[in-house]
N, C-alpha and C. Protein backbone atom coordinates (compact mmCIF):
# COMPACT_ATOMS: atom_id res chain seq x y z
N UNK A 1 -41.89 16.89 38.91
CA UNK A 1 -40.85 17.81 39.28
C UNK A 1 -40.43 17.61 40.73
N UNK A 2 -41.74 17.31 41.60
CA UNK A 2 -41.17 17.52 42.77
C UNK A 2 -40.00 15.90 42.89
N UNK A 3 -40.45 14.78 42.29
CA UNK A 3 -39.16 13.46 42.67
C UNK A 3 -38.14 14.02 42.20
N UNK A 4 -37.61 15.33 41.20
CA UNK A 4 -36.70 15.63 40.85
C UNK A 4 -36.01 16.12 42.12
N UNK A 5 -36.55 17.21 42.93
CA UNK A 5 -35.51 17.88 44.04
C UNK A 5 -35.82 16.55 45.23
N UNK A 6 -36.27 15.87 45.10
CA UNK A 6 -36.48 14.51 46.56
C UNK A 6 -34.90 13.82 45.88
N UNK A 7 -34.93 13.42 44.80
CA UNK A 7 -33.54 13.04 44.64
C UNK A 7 -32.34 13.82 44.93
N UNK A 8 -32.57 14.93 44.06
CA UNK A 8 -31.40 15.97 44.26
C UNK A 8 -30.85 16.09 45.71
N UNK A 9 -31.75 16.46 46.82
CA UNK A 9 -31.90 16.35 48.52
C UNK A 9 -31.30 15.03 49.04
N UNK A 10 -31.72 13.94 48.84
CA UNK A 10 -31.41 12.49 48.49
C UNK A 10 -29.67 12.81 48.03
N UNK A 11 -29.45 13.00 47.17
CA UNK A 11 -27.77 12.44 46.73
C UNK A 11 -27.43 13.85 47.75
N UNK A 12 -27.76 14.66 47.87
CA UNK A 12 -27.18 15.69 49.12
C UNK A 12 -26.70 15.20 49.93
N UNK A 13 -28.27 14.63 51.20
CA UNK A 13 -28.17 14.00 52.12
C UNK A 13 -26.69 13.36 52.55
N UNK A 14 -26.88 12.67 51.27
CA UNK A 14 -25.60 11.08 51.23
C UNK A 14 -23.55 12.34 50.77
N UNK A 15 -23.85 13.08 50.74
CA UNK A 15 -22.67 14.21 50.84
C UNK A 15 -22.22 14.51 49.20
N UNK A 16 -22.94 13.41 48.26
CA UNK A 16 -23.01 13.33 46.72
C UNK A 16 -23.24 15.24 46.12
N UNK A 17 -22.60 15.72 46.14
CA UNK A 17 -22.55 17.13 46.17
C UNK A 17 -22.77 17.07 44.65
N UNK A 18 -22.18 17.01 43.72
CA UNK A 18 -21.80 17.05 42.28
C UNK A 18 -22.86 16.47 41.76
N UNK A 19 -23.38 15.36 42.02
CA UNK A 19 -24.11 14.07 41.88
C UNK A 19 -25.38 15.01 41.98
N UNK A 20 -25.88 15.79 43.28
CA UNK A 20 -27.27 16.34 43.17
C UNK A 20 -27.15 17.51 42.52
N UNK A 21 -25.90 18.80 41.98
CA UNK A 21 -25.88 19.45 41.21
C UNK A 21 -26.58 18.96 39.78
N UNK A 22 -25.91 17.89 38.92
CA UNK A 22 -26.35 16.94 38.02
C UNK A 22 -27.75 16.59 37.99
N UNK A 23 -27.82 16.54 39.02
CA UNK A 23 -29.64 15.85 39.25
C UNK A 23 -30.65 17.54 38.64
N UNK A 24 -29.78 18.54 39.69
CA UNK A 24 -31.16 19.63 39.25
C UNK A 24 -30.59 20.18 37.54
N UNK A 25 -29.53 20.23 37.45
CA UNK A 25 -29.38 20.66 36.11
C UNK A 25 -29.76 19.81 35.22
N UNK A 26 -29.70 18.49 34.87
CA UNK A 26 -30.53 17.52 34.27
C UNK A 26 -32.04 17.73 34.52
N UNK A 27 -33.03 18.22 35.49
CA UNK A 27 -34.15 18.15 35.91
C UNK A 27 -34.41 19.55 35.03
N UNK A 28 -34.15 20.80 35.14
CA UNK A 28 -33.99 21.98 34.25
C UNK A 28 -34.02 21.39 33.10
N UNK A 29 -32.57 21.03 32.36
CA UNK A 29 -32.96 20.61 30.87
C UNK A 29 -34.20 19.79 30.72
N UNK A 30 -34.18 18.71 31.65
CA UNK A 30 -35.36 17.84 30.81
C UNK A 30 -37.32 18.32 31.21
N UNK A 31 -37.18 19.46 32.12
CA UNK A 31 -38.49 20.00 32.74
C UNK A 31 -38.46 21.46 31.53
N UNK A 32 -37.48 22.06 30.91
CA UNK A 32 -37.65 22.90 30.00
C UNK A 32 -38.60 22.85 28.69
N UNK A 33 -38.91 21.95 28.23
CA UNK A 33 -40.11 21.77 27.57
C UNK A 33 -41.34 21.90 28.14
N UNK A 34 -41.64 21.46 29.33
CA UNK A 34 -42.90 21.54 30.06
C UNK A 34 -43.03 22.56 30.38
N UNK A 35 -42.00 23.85 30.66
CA UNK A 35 -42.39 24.68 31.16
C UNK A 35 -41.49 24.60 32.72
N UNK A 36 -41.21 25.95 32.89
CA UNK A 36 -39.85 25.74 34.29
C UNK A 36 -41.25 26.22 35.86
N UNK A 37 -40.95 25.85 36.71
CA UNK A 37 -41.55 26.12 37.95
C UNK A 37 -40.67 26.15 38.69
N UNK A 38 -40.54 27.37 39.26
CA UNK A 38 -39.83 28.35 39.87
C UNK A 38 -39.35 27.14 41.45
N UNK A 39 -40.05 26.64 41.94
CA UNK A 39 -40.06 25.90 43.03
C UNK A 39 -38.57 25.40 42.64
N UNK A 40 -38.17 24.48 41.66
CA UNK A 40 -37.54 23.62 41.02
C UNK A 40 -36.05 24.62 40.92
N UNK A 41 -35.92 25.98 40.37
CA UNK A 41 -35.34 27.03 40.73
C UNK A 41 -34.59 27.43 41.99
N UNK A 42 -35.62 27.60 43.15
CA UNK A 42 -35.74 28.00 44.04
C UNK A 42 -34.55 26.92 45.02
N UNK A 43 -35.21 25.80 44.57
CA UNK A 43 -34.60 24.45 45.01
C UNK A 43 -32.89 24.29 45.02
N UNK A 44 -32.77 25.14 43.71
CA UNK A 44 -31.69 24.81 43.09
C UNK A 44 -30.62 25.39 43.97
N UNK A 45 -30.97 26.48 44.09
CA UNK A 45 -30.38 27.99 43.99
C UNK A 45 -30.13 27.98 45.86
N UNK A 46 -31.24 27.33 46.74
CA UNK A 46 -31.03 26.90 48.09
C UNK A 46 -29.79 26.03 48.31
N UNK A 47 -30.18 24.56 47.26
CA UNK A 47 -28.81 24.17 47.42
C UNK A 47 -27.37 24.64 47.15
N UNK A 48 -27.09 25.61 45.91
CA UNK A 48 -26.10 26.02 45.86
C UNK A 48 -25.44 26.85 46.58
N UNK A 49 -26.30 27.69 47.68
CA UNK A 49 -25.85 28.29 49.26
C UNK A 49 -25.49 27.19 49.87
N UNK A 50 -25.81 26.24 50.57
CA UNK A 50 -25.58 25.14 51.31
C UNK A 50 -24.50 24.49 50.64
N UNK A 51 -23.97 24.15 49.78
CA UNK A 51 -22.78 23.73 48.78
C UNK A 51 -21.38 24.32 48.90
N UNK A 52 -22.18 25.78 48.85
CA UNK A 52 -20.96 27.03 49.06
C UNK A 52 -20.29 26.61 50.31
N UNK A 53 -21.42 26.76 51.53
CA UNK A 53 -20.88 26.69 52.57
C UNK A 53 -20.39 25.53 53.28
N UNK A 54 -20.66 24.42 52.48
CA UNK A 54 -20.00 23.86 52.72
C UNK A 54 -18.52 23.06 52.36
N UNK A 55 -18.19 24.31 51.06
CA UNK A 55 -16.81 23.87 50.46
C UNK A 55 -16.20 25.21 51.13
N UNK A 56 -17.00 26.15 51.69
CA UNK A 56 -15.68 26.97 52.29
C UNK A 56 -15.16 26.23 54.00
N UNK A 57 -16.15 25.57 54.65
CA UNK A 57 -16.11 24.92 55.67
C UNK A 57 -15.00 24.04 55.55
N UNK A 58 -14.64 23.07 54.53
CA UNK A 58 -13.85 21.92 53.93
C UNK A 58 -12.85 22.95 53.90
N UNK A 59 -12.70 23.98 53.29
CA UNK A 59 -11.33 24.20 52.91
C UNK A 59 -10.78 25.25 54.21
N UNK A 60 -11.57 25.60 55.13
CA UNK A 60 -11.08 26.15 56.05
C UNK A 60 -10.48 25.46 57.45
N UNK A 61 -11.19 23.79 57.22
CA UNK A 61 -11.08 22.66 58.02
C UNK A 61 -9.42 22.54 57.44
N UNK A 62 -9.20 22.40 55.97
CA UNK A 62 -8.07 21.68 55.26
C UNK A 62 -7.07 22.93 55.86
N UNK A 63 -7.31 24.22 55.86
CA UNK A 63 -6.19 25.47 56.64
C UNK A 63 -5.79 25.36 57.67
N UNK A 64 -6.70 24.90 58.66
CA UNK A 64 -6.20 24.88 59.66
C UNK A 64 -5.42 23.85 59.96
N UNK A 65 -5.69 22.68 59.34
CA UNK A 65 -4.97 21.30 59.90
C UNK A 65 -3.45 21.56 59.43
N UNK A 66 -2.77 22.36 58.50
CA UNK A 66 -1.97 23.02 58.05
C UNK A 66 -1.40 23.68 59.18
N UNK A 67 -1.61 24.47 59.37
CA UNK A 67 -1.38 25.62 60.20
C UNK A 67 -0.73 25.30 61.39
């Protein structure tokens, strides 16, 4: 589980936003048989704050250059 969020972090890193979404939701489906660990969750749910903020950042960058 844990090479699952080292990748997910990994395609982050590299700005692959969608790419490490994919990674933990693929890691969920295919860790759902074994049993879910909250860490893996936790993981998820961190990145999708950091995601947020950084598509409101992008689109407030894209307003102003407008403006």
């Amino acid at each position: 589980m844990q090479a699952w969020i080292r990748f997910a972090k990994f395609e982050e890193k590299l700005g692959e936003i969608q790419n490490s979404r994919e990674v933990y939701e693929h890691a969920i489906e295919y860790l759902a048989e074994l049993g879910n660990d909250e860490r893996l969750f936790l993981s998820f749910a961190k990145f999708e704050e950091r995601a947020k903020e950084v598509c409101e950042l992008t689109h407030s960058k894209i307003l102003s250059a407008f403006a």
